[in-house]
Protein backbone atom coordinates (compact mmCIF):
# COMPACT_ATOMS: atom_id res chain seq x y z
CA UNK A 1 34.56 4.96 8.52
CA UNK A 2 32.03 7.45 6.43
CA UNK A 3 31.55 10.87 8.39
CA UNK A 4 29.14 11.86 5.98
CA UNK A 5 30.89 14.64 4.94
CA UNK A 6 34.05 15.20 3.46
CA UNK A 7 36.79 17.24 4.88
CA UNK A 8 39.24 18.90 2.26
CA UNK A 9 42.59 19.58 2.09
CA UNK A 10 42.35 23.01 1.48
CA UNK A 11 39.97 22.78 4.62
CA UNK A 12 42.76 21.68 7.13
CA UNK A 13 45.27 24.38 5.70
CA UNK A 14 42.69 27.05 6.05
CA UNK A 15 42.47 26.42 9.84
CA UNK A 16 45.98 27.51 10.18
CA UNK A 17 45.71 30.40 8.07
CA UNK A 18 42.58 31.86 10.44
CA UNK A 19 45.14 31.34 13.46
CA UNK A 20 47.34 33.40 11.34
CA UNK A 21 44.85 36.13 10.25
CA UNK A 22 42.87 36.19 13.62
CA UNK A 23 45.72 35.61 16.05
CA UNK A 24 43.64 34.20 18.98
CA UNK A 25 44.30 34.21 22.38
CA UNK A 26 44.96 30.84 23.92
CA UNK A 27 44.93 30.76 27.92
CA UNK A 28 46.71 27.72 28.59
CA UNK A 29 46.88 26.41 32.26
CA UNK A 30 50.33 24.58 32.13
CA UNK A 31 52.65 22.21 33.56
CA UNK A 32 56.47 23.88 33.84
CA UNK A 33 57.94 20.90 31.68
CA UNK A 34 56.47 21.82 28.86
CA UNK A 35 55.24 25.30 29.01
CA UNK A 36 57.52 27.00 27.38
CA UNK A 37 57.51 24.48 24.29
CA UNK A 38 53.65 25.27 23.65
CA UNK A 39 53.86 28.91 24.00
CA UNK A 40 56.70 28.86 21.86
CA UNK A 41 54.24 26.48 19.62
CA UNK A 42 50.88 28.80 18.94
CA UNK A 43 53.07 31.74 19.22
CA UNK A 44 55.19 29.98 15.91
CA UNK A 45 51.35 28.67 15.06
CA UNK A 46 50.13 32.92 14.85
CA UNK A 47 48.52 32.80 17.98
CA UNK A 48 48.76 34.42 21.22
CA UNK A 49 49.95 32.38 24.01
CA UNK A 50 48.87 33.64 27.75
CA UNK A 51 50.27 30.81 30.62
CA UNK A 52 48.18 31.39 34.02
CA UNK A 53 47.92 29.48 37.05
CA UNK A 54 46.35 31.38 39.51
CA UNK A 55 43.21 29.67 40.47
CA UNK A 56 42.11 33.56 41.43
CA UNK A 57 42.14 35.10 38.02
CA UNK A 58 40.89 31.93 36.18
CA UNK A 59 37.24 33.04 35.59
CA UNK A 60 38.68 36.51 34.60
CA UNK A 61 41.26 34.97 32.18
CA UNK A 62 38.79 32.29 30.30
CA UNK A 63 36.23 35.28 29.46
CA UNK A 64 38.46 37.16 27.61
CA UNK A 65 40.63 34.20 25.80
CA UNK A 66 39.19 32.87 22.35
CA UNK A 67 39.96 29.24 23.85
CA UNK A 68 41.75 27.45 26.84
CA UNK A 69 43.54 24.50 27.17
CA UNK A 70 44.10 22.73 30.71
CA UNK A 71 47.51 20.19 30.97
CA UNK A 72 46.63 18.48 33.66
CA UNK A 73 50.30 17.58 34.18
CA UNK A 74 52.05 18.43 37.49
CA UNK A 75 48.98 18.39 39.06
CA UNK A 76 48.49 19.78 42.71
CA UNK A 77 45.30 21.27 44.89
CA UNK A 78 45.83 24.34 43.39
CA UNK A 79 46.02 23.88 39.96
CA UNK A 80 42.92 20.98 40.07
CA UNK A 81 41.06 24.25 42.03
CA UNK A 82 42.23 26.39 39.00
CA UNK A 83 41.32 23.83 36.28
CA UNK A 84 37.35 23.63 37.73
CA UNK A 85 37.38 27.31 37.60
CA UNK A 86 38.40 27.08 34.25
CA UNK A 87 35.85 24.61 32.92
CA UNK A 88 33.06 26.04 34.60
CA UNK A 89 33.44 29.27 33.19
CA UNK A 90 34.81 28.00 29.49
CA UNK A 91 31.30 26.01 29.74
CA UNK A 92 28.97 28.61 30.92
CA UNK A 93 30.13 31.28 28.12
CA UNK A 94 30.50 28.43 25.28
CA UNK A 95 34.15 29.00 24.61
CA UNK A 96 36.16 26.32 23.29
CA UNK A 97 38.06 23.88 25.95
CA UNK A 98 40.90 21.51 25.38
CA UNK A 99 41.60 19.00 28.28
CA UNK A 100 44.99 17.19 28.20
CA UNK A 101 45.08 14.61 31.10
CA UNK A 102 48.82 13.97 31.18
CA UNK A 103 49.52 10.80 33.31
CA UNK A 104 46.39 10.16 34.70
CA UNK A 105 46.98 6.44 34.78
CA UNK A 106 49.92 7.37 37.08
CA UNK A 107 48.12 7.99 40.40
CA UNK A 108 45.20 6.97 41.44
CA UNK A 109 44.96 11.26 42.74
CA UNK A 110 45.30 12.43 39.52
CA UNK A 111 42.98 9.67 37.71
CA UNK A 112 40.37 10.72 40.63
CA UNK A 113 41.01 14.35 40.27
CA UNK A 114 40.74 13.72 35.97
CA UNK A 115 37.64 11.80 36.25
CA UNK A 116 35.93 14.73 38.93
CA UNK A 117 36.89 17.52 35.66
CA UNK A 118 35.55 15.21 33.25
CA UNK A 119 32.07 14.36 35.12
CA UNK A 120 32.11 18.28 35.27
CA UNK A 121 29.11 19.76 32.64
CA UNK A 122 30.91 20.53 29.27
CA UNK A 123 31.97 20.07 25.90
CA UNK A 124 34.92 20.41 24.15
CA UNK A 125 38.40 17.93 23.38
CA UNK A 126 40.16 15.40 25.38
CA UNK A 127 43.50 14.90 24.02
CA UNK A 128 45.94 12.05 25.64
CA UNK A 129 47.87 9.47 24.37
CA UNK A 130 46.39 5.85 24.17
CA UNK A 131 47.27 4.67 28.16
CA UNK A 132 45.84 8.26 29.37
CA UNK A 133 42.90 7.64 27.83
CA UNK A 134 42.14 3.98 28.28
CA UNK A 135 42.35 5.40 31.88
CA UNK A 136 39.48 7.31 31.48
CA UNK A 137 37.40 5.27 29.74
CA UNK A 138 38.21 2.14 32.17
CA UNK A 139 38.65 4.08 35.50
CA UNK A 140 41.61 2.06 36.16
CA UNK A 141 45.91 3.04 36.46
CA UNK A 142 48.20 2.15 33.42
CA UNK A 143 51.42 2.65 35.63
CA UNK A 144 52.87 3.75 32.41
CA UNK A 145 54.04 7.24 33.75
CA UNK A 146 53.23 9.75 31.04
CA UNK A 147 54.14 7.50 27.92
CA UNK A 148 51.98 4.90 26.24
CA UNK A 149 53.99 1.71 26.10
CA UNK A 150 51.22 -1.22 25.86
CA UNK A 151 49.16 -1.19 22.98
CA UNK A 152 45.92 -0.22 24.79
CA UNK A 153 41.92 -1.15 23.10
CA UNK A 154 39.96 2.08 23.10
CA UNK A 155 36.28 1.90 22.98
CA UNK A 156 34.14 4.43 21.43
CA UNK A 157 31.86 5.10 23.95
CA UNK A 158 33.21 8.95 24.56
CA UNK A 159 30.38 11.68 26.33
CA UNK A 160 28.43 13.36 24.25
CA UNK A 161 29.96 16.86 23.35
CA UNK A 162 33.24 15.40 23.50
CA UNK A 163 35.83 14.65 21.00
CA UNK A 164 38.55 12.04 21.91
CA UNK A 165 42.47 13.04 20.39
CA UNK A 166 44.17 10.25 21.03
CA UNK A 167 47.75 10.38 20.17
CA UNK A 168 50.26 7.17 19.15
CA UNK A 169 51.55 5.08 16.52
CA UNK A 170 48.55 6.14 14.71
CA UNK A 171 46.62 9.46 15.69
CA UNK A 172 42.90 7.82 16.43
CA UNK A 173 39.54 10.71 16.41
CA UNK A 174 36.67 8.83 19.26
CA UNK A 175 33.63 10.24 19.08
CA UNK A 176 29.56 9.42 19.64
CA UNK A 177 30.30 5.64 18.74
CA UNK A 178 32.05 6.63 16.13
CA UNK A 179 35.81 6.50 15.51
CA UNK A 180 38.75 8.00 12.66
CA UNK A 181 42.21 6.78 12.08
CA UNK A 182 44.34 9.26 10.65
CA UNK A 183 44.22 8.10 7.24
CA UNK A 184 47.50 8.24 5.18
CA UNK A 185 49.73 6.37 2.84
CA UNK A 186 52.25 3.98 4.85
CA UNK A 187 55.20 5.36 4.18
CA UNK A 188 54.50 8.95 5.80
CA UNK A 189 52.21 7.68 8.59
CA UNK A 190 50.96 10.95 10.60
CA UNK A 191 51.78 8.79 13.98
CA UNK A 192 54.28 7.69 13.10
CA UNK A 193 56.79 6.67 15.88
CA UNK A 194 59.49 10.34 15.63
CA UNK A 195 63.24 9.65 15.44
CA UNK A 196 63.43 12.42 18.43
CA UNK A 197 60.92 11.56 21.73
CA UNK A 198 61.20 15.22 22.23
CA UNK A 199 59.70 16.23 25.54
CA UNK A 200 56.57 18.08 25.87
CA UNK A 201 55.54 17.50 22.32
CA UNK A 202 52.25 15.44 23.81
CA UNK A 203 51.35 18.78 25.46
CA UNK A 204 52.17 20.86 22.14
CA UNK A 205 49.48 18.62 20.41
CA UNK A 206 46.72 19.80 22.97
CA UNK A 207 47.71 23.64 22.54
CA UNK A 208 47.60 23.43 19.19
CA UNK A 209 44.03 21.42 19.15
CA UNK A 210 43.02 24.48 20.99
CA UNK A 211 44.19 26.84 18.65
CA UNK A 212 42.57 25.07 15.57
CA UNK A 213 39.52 24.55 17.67
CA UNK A 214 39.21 28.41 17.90
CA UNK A 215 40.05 28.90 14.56
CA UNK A 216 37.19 26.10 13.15
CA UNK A 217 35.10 28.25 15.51
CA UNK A 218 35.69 31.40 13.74
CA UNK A 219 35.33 29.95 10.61
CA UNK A 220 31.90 29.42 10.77
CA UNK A 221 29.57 31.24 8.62
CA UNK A 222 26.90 30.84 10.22
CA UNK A 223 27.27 31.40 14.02
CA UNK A 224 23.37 30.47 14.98
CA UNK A 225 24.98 26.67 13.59
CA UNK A 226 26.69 26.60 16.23
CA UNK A 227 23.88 25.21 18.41
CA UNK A 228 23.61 23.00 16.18
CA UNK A 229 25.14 19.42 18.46
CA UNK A 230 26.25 18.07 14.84
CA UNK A 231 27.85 21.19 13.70
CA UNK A 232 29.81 21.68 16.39
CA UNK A 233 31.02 17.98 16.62
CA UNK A 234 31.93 18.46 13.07
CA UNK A 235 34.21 22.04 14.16
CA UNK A 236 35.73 19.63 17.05
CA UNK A 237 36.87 17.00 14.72
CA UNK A 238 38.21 19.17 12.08
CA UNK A 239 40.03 20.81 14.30
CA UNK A 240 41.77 17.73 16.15
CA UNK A 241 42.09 16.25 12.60
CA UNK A 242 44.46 19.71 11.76
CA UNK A 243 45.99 19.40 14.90
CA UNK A 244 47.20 15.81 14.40
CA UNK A 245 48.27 16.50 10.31
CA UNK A 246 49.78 19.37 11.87
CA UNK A 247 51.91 18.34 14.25
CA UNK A 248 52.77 15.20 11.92
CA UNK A 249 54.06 17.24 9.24
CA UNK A 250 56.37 19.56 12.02
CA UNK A 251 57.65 16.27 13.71
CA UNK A 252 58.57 14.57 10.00
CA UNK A 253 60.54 18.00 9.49
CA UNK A 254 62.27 17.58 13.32
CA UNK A 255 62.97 13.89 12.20
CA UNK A 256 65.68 15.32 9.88
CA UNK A 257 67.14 17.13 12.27
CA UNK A 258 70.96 16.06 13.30
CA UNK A 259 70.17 16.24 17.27
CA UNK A 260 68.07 16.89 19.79
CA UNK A 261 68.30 21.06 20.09
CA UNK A 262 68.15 20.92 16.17
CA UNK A 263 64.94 18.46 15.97
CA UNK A 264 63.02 21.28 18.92
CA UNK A 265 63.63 24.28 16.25
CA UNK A 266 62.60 22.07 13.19
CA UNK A 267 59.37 21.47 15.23
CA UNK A 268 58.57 24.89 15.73
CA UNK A 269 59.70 26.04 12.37
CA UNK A 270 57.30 23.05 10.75
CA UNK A 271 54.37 24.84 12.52
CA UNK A 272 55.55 28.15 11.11
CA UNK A 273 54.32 26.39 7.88
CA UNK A 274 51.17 25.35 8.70
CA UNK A 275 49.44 28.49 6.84
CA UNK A 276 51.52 27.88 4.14
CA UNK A 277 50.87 26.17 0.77
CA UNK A 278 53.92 23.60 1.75
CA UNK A 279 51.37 21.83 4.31
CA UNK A 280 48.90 21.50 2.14
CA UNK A 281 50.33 20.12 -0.66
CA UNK A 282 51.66 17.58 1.92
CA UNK A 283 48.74 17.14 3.06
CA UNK A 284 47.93 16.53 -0.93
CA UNK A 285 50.94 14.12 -1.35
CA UNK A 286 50.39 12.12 1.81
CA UNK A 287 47.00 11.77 2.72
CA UNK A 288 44.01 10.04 2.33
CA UNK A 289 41.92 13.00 0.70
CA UNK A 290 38.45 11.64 0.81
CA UNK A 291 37.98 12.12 5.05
């Protein structure tokens, strides 16, 4: 589809360097499977990871980060009591909020306790894979644990506010009625199934949608814009748009990779990259310029 506006190259690659320059503080309320991985990630990304749990401290925590992203995985009382704190606050001081609802076609608690954050006021990303979001949008269990097996239909009918990441085969952007495959040339397909299913990676994506969602917010010129519904939809889509290229070029480096423990280093080292003029004239090579 058209967006109306074209998003460069250079662009994308400039939201990594701002992470770099700027070095934002990302509060991310995790799951323990993966947490280390994504602070690992933004810190490799430039930015400054800070995990916390505490339902307590999660109003105090959200002021002062630059955005926060909520992995909904391992969910519990306390962390769903946490993760309201988190979006009320990140909603009544504007900041930028990344919601990753890991398995929420699992159980019909967590779908229930998703679907309670998501009728919450605010605006920001959803990032899931294709069975975590079809979910959502039908109200209904996958029973696919936290993986995306079937080959699920999403609809773009997504809040308004919102941008939809949703991660698989091929990265899809949902928005307002309106939708974006990754574009790219077949043979180096962003979503491209990885020769390594290397765990936590899903979460990684949603940490760093958060970090490029701060950085397209600091990016902006002209911060009175920002009220602006259409500007802002057009920050949250850049940034999920870097996000996916991003973690598409890291996992193509981690595909070379002779193992496992290899393929985890090659991931973070690709996002060490991400500022660099490598990723963009990847980005050059093997993708679809004209966004």
């Amino acid at each position: 589809m058209n967006l109306g506006y074209k998003i460069r190259p250079e662009e994308i690659a400039g939201i990594f360097q701002e992470i770099r320059r700027k070095r934002p503080l990302i509060h991310m309320l995790p799951n323990a499977v993966s947490a280390s991985l994504c602070a690992d990630g933004l810190s490799a990304l430039g930015a400054r990871p800070l995990m916390a749990v505490a339902a307590c401290e999660m109003a105090e925590i959200t002021q002062q980060a630059d955005a926060s992203v909520i992995n909904l995985g391992q969910p519990d009382l306390e962390k769903l009591r946490a993760a309201e704190a988190v979006v009320k606050e990140a909603a009544g001081s504007a900041k930028p909020l990344v919601l990753d609802p890991v398995g929420c076609g699992a159980s019909r608690f967590r779908l229930e306790s998703v679907q309670r954050i998501l009728n919450m006021p605010w605006q920001g990303i959803v990032k899931g894979n294709r069975s975590e979001l079809y979910s959502i949008q039908q109200n209904c269990l996958t029973k696919e644990g936290v993986d995306a097996i079937a080959d699920w239909e999403l609809s773009e009918q997504v809040p308004a506010g919102r941008v939809y990441l949703a991660t698989g085969e091929q990265d899809l952007i949902l928005w307002e009625q309106k939708s974006l495959k990754i574009p790219h040339k077949e043979e180096h397909c962003p979503g491209k199934k990885s020769r390594y299913n290397i765990v936590g990676s899903g979460c990684l994506t949603g940490a760093v949608a958060g970090a490029c969602y701060a950085a397209a917010l600091s990016l902006q010129p002209d911060m009175r814009a920002i009220c602006d519904e259409e500007v802002h939809a057009q920050m949250r889509v850049k940034a999920v748009l870097a996000a996916s290229l991003g973690m598409a070029f890291s996992l193509r480096r981690a595909d070379k990779a002779s193992g496992y423990g290899m393929a985890k280093t090659a991931l973070l080292d690709g996002l060490c990259l991400l500022a660099r003029e490598e990723f963009e004239d990847w980005i050059r090579q093997n993708v679809q310029t004209d966004i």
